[in-house]
C-alpha atoms as a PDB file:
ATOM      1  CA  UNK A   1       0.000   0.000   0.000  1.00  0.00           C
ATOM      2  CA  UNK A   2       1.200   3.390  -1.240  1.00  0.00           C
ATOM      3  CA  UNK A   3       2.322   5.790   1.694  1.00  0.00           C
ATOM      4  CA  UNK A   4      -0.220   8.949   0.400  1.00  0.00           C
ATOM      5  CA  UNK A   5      -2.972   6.142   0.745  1.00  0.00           C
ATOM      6  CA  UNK A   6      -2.082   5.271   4.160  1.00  0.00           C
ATOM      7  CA  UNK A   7      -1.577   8.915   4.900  1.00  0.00           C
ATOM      8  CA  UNK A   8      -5.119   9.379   3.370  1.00  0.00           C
ATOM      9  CA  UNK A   9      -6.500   6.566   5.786  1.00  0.00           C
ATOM     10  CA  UNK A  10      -5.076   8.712   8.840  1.00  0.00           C
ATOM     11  CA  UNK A  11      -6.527  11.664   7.770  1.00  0.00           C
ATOM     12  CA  UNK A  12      -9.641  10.099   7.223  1.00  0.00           C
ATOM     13  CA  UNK A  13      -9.939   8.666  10.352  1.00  0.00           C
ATOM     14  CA  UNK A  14      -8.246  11.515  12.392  1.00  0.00           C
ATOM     15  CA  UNK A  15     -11.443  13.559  10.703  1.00  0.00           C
ATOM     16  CA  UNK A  16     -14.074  11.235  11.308  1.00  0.00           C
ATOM     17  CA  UNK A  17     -12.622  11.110  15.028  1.00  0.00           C
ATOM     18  CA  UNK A  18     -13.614  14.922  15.057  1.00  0.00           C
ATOM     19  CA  UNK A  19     -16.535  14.627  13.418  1.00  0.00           C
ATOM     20  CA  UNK A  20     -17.571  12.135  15.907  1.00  0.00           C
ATOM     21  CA  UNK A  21     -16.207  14.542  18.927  1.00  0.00           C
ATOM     22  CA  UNK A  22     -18.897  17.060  17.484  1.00  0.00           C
ATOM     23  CA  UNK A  23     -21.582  15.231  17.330  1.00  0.00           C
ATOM     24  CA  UNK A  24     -21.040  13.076  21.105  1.00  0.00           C
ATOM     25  CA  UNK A  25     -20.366  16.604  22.589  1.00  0.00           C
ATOM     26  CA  UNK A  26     -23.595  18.239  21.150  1.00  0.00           C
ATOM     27  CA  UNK A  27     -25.436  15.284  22.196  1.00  0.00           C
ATOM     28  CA  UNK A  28     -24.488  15.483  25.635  1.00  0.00           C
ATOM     29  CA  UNK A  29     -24.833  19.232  26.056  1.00  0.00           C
ATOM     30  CA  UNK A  30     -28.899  18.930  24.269  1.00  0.00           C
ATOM     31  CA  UNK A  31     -29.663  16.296  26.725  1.00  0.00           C
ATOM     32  CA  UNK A  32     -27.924  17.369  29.613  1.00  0.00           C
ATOM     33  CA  UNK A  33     -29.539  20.928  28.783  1.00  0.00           C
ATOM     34  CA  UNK A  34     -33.004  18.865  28.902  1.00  0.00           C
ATOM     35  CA  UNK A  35     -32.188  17.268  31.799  1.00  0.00           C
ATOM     36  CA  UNK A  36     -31.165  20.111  33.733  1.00  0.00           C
ATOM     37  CA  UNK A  37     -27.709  19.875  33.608  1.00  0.00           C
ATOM     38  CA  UNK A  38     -26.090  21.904  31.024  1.00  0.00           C
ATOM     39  CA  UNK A  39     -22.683  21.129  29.501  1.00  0.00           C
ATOM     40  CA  UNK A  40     -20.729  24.103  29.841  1.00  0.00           C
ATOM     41  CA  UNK A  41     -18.405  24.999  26.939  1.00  0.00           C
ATOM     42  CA  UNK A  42     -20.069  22.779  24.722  1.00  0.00           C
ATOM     43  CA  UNK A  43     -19.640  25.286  22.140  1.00  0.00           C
ATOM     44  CA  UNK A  44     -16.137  25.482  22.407  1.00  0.00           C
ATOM     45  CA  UNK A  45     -14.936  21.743  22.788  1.00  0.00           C
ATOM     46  CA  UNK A  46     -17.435  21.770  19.167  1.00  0.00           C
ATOM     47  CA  UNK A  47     -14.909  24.206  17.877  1.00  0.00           C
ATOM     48  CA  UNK A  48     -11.849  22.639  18.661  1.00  0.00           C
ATOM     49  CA  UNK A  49     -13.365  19.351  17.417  1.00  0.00           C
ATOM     50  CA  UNK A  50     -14.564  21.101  14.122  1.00  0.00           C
ATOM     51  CA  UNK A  51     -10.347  22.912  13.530  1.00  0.00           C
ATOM     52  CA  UNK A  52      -9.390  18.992  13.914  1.00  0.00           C
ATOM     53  CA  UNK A  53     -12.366  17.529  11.231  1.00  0.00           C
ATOM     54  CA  UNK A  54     -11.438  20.355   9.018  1.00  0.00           C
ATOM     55  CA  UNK A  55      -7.886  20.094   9.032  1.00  0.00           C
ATOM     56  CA  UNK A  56      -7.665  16.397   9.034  1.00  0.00           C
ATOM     57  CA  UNK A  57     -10.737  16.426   6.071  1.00  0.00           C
ATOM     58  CA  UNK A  58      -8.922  18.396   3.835  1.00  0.00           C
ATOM     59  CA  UNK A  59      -6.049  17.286   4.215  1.00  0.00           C
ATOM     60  CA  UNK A  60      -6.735  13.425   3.427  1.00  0.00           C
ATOM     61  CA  UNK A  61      -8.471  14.937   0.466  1.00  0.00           C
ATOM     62  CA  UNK A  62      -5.661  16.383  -0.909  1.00  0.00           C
ATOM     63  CA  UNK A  63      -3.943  13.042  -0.563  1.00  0.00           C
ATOM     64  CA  UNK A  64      -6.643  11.207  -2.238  1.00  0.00           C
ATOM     65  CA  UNK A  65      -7.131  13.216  -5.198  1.00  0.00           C
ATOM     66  CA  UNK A  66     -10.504  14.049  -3.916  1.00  0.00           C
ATOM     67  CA  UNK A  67     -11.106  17.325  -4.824  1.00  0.00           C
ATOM     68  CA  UNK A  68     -14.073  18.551  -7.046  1.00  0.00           C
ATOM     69  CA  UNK A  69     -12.913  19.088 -10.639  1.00  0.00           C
ATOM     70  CA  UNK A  70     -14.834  20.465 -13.874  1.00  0.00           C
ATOM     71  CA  UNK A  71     -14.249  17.837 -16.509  1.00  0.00           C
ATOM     72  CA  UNK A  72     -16.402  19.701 -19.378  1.00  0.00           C
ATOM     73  CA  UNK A  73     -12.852  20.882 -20.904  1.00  0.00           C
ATOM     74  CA  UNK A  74     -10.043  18.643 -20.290  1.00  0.00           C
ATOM     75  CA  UNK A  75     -12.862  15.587 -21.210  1.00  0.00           C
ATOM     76  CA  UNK A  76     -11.951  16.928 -24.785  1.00  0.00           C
ATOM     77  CA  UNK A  77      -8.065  17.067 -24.661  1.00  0.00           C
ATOM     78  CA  UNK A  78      -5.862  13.778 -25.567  1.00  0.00           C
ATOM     79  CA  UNK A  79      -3.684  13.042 -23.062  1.00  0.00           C
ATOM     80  CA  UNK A  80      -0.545  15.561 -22.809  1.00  0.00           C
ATOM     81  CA  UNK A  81      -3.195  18.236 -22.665  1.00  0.00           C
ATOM     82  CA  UNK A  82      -5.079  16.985 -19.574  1.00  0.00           C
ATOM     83  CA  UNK A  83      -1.717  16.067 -18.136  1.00  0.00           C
ATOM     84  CA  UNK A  84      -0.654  20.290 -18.661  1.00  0.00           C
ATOM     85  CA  UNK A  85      -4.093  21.020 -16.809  1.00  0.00           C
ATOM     86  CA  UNK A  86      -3.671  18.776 -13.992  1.00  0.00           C
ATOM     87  CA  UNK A  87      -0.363  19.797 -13.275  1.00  0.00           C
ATOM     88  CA  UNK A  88      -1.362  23.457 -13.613  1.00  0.00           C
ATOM     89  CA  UNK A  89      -4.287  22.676 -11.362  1.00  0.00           C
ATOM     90  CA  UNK A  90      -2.379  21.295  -8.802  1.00  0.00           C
ATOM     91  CA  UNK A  91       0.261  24.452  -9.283  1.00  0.00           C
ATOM     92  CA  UNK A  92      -2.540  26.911  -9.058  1.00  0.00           C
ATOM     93  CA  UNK A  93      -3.994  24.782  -5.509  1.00  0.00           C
ATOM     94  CA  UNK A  94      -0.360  24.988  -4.016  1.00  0.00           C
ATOM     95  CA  UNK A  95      -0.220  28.168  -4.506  1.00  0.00           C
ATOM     96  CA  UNK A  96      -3.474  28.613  -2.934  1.00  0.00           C
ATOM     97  CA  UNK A  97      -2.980  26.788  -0.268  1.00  0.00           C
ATOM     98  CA  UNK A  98       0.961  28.341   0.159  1.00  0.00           C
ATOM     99  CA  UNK A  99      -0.950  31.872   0.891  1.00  0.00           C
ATOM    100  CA  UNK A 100      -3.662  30.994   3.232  1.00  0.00           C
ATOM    101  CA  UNK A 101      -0.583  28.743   4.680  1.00  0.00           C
ATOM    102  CA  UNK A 102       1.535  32.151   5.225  1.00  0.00           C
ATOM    103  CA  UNK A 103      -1.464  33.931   6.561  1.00  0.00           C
ATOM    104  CA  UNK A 104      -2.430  31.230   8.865  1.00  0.00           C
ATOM    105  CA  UNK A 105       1.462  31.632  10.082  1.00  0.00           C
ATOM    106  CA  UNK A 106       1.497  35.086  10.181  1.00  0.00           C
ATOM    107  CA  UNK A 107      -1.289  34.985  12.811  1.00  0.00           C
ATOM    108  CA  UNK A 108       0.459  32.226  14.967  1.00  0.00           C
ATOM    109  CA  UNK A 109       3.416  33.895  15.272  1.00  0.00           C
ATOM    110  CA  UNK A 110       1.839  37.241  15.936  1.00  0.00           C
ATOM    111  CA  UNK A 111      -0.414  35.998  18.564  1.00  0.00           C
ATOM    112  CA  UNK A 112       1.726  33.027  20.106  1.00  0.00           C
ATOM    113  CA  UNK A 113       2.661  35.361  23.209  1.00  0.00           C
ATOM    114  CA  UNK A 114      -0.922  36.372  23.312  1.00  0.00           C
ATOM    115  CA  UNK A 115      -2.031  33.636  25.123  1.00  0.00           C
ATOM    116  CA  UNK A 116      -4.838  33.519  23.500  1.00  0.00           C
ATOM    117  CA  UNK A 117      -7.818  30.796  25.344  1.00  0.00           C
ATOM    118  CA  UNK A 118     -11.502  30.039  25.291  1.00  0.00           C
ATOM    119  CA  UNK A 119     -13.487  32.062  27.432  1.00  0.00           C
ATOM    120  CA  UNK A 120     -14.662  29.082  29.796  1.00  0.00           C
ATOM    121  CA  UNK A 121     -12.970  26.412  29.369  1.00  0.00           C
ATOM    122  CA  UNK A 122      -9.874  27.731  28.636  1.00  0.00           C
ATOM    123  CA  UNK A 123      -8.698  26.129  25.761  1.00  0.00           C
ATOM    124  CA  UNK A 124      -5.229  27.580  24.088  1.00  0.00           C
ATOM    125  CA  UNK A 125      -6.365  28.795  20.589  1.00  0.00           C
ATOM    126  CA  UNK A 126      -2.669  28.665  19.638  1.00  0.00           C
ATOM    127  CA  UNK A 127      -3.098  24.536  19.514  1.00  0.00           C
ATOM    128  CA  UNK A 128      -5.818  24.989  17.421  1.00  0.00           C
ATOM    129  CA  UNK A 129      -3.772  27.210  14.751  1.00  0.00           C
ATOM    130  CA  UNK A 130      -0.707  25.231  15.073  1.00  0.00           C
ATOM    131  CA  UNK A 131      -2.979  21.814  13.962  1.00  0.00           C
ATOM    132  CA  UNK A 132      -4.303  24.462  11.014  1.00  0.00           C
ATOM    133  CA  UNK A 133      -1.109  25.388  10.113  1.00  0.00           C
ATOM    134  CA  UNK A 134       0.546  22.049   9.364  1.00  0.00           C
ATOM    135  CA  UNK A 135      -2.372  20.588   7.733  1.00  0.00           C
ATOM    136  CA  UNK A 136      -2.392  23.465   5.283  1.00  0.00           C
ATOM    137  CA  UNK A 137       1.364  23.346   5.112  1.00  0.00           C
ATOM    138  CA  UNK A 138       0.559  19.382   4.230  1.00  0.00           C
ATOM    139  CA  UNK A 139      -1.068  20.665   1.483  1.00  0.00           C
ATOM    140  CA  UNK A 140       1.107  23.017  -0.202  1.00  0.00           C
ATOM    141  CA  UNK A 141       3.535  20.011  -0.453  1.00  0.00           C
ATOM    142  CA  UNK A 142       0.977  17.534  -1.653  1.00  0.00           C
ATOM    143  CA  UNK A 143       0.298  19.702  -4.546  1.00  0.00           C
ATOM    144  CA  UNK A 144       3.419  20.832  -4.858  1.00  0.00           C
ATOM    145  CA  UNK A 145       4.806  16.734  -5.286  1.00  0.00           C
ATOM    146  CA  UNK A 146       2.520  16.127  -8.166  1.00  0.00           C
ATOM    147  CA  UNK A 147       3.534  19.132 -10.035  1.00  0.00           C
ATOM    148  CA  UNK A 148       6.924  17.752 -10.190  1.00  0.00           C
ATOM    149  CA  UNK A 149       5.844  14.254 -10.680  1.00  0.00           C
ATOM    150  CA  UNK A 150       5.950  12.056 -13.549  1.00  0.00           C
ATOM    151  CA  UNK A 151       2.429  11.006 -13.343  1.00  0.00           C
ATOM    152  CA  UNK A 152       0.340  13.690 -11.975  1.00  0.00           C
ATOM    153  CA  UNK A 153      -2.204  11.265 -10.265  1.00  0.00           C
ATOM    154  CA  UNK A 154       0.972   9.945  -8.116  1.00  0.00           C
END
């Protein structure tokens, strides 16, 4: 099994893991809020759950060549053509991905003295960024690797 699909696994599960974390804390705070006993900070343990689903869902995306793609034009190209296209596709998406990358950085390092936290429970927003960060960095070199590729679906 190829490493990127393995890596893609891991992502996958490291999102549904989040996903899950979402859904089991917004199911205790609606009953407990029923019940009487509210879950405090349910909001924010949703957010921190929702950076890692994000990150983690993209980023096994990436690795699976998952991304949505209009196939009205290259459909009609022979085969060097929609080999130019996917590798300026994947050009144009690490370059995307580079600049929200450098803004995403920008902010951690501006705010990492800032010590930064949830308002109840505390939690350090600079964790959250950093796990941002390096999946979006992830990225950048994903799409970066199969621009230089031989085969642009490696």
């Amino acid at each position: 099994m190829k490493l990127t699909t393995v890596a893609s696994r891991i992502a996958f599960a490291l999102g549904a893991l989040g996903l899950f974390g979402v859904m089991a804390v917004d199911f205790i705070a609606v009953v407990g809020r029923h019940a009487g006993v509210p879950l405090l900070g349910s909001i924010e343990l949703s957010e921190a759950c929702i950076v890692c689903m994000a990150s983690a869902s993209l980023l096994g995306t990436t690795l699976a060549h998952g991304h949505a793609s209009a196939q009205v034009l290259t459909q009609r190209l022979g085969a060097p053509g929609r080999r130019t296209l996917a590798r300026l596709s994947d050009a144009l998406g690490s370059l995307f991905f580079a600049f929200v990358a450098l803004g995403s950085m920008l902010l951690l390092v501006e705010l990492r003295h800032g010590d930064e936290r949830s308002e109840l429970l505390a939690i350090p927003i600079v964790a959250l960024r950093a796990i941002w960060c390096a999946a979006v960095t992830a990225m950048v070199f994903c799409f970066a690797a199969r621009v230089v590729a031989s085969d642009p679906k490696a």
